[in-house]
Structures are given as C-alpha cells and as structure tokens.
C-alpha atoms as a PDB file:
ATOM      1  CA  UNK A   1       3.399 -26.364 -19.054  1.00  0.00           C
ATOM      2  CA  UNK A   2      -0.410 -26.178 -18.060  1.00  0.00           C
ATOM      3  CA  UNK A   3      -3.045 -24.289 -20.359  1.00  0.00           C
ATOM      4  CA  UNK A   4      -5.568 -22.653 -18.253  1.00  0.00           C
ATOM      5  CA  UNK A   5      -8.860 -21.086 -20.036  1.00  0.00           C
ATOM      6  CA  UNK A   6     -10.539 -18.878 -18.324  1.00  0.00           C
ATOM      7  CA  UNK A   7     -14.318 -18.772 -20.125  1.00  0.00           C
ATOM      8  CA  UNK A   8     -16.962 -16.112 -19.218  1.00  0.00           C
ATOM      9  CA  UNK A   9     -20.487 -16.865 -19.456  1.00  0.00           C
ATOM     10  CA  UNK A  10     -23.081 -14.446 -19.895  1.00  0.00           C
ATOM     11  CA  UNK A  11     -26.951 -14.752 -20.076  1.00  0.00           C
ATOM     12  CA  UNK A  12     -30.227 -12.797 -18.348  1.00  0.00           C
ATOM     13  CA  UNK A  13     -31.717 -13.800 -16.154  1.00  0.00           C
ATOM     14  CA  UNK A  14     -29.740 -16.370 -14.105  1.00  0.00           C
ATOM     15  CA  UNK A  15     -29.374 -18.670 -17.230  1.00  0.00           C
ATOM     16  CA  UNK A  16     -25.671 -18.583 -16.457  1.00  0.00           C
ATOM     17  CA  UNK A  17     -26.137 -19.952 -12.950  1.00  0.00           C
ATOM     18  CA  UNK A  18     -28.977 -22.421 -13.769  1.00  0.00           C
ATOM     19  CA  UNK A  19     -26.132 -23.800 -16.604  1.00  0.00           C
ATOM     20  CA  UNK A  20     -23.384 -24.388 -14.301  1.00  0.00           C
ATOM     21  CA  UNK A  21     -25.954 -25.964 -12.177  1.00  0.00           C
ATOM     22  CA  UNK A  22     -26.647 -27.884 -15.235  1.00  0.00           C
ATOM     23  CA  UNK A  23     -23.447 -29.251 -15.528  1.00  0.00           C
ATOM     24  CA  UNK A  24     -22.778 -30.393 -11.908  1.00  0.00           C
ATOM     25  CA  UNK A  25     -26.535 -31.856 -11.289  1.00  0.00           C
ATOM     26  CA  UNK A  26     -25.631 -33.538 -14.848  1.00  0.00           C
ATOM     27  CA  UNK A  27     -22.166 -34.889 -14.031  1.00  0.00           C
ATOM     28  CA  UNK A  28     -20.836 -33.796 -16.800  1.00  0.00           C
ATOM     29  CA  UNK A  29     -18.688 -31.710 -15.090  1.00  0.00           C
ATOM     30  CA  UNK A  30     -17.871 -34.642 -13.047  1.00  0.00           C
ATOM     31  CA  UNK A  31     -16.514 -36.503 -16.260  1.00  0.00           C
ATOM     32  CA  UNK A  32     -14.688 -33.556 -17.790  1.00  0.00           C
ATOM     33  CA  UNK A  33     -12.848 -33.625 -14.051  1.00  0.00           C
ATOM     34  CA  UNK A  34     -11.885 -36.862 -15.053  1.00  0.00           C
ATOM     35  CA  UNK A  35     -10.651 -36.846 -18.791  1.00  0.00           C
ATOM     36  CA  UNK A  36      -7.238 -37.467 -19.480  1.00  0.00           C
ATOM     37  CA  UNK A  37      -4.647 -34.443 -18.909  1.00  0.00           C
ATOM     38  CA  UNK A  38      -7.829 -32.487 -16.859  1.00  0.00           C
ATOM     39  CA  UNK A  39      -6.010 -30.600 -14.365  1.00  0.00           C
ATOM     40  CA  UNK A  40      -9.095 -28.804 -13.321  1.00  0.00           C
ATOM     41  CA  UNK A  41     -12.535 -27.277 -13.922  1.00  0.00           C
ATOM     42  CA  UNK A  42     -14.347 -25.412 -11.476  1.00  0.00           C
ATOM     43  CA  UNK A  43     -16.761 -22.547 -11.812  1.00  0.00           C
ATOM     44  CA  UNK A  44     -17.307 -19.631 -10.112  1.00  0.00           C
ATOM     45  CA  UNK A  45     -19.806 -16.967  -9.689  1.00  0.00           C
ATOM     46  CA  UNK A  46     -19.114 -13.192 -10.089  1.00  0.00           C
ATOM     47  CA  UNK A  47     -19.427 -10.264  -7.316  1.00  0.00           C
ATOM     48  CA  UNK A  48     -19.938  -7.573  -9.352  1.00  0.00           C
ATOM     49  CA  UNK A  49     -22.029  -9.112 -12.359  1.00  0.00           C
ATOM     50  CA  UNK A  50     -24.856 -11.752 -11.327  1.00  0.00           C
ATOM     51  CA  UNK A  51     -25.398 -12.772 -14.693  1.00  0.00           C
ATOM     52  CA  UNK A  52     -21.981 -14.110 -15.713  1.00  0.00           C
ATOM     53  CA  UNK A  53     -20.493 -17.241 -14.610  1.00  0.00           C
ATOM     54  CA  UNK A  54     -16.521 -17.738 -15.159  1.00  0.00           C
ATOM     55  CA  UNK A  55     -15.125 -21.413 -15.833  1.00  0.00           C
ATOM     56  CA  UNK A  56     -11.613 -21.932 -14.880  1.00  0.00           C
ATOM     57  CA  UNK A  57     -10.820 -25.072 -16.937  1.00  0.00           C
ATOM     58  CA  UNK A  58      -6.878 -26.117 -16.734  1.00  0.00           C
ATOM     59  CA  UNK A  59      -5.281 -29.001 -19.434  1.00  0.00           C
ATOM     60  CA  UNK A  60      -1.966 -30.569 -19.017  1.00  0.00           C
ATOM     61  CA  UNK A  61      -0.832 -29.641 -22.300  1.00  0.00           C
ATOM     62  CA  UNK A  62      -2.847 -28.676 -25.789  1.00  0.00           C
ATOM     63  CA  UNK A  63      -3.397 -32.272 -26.828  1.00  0.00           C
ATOM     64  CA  UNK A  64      -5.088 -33.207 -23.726  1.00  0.00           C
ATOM     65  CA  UNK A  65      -7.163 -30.121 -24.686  1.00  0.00           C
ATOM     66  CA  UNK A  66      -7.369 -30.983 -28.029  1.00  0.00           C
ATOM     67  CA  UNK A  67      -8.690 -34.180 -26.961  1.00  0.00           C
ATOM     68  CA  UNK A  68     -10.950 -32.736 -24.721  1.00  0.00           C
ATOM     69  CA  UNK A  69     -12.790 -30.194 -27.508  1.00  0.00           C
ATOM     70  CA  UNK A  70     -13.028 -33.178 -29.779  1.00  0.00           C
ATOM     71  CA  UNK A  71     -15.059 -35.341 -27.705  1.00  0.00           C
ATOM     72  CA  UNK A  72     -18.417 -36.247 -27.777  1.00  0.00           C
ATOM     73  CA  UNK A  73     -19.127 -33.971 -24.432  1.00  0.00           C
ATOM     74  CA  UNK A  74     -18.840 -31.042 -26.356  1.00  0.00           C
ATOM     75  CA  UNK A  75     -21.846 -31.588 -28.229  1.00  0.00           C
ATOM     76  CA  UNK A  76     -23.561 -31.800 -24.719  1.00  0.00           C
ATOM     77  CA  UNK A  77     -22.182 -28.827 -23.633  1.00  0.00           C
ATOM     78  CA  UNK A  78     -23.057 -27.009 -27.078  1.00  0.00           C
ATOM     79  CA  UNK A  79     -26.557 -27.624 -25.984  1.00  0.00           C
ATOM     80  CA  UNK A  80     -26.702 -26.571 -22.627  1.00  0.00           C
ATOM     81  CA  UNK A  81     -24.713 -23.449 -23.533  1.00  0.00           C
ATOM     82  CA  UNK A  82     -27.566 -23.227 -26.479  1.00  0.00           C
ATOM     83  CA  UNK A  83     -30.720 -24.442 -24.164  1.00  0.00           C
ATOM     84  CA  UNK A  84     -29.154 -21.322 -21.677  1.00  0.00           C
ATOM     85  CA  UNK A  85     -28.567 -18.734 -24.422  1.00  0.00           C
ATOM     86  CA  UNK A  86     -25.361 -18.058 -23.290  1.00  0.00           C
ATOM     87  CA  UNK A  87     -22.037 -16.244 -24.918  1.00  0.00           C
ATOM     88  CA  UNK A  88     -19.181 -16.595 -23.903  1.00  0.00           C
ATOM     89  CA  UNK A  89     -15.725 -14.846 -24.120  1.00  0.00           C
ATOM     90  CA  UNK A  90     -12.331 -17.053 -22.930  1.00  0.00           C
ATOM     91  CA  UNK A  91      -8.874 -16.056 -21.651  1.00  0.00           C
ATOM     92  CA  UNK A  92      -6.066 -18.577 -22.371  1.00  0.00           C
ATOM     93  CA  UNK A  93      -3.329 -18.473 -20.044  1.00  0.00           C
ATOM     94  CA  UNK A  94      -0.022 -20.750 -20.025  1.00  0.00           C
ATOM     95  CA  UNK A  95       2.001 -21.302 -17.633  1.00  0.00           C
ATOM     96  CA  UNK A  96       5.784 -20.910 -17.653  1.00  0.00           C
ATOM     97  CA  UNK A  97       6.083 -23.752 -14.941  1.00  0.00           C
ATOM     98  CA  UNK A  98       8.832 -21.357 -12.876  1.00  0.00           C
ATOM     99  CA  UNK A  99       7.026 -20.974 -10.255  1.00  0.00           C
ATOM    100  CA  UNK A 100       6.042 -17.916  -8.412  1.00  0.00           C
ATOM    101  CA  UNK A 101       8.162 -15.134  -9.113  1.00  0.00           C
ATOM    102  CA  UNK A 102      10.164 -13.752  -6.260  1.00  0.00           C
ATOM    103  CA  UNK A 103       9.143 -10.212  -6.211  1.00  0.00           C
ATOM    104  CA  UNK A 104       5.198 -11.331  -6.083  1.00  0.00           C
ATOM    105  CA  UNK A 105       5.558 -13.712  -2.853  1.00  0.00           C
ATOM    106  CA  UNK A 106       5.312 -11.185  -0.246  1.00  0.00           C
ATOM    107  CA  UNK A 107       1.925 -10.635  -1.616  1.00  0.00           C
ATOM    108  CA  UNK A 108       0.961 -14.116  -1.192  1.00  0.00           C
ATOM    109  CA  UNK A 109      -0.170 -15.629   2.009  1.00  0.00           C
ATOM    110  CA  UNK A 110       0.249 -19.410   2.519  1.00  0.00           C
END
C-alpha cells in the first residue's frame, strides 16, 4: 500500500511558483526525497490556473507519513507556505497495490 497526497497550492501573484522554487533552491525538497518510506515528491505547475502549484507527495505507508509530518521540516515548510501566503487543499489517495486494472490498459501507452 502507498499513500499518495495530492496538495494544491494557491497564492497571487506567482507566490505559489516562487515557493516551490523555494523548496528546491532550499533543498528541502531534496531531504524530504530522502526521508525514510518517501516514495516521491515532485511538483508541478498547472495549465489552466498559473497561480496554483500541485505537490504530488507519495509515503510507503502512514507511519512513514506520520513520521514525515512530525519532523522538524515541517516547521520549515510552515514558514515558507506562511512567508508565500499560500492555502492549500490536499487529495489523499491509496493505493490498492493490484495493479492496473485490465479494462483501463488499452488507454495506457507504455
């Protein structure tokens, strides 16, 4: 089983942009790569709304993600979220860890 969040954030401006930014330039994204049960974090910009970032942020299981939102990094990332006025709305998604369903492959190219 993975836990993926998906977390949307929104600010004027470009603050959204300028925080990802933030958080590569920092490496703090970097480290949160490389915490224990991090099975990825990447972010991504939107098409249709230039002011909202979306964080895809996947955890092998909830106590690695437990783990994660009790370490000190969050209070770093409280701040830049803060210094960037940002709020945010998040999508949890888990997987079932059966693989693609059939009936979806022929959608899928590989």
């Amino acid at each position: 089983m993975s836990i993926v969040m998906h977390l949307y954030y929104t600010g004027r401006n470009g603050s959204a942009r300028r925080f990802a930014e933030e958080m590569e330039r920092s490496g703090t994204a970097d480290l949160i790569r490389k915490e224990h049960g991090n099975e990825g974090y990447g972010y991504f910009l939107s098409l249709d709304d230039p002011e909202t970032v979306l964080l895809i942020d996947a955890w092998k299981d909830q106590e690695a993600l437990d783990a994660h939102h009790s370490s000190p990094m969050m209070a770093t990332i409280s701040k830049l979220r803060e210094k960037h006025d940002l709020h945010m709305r998040a999508e949890r998604c888990i997987s079932d860890d059966s693989g693609i369903p059939s009936s979806d492959t022929a959608f899928i190219r590989r």
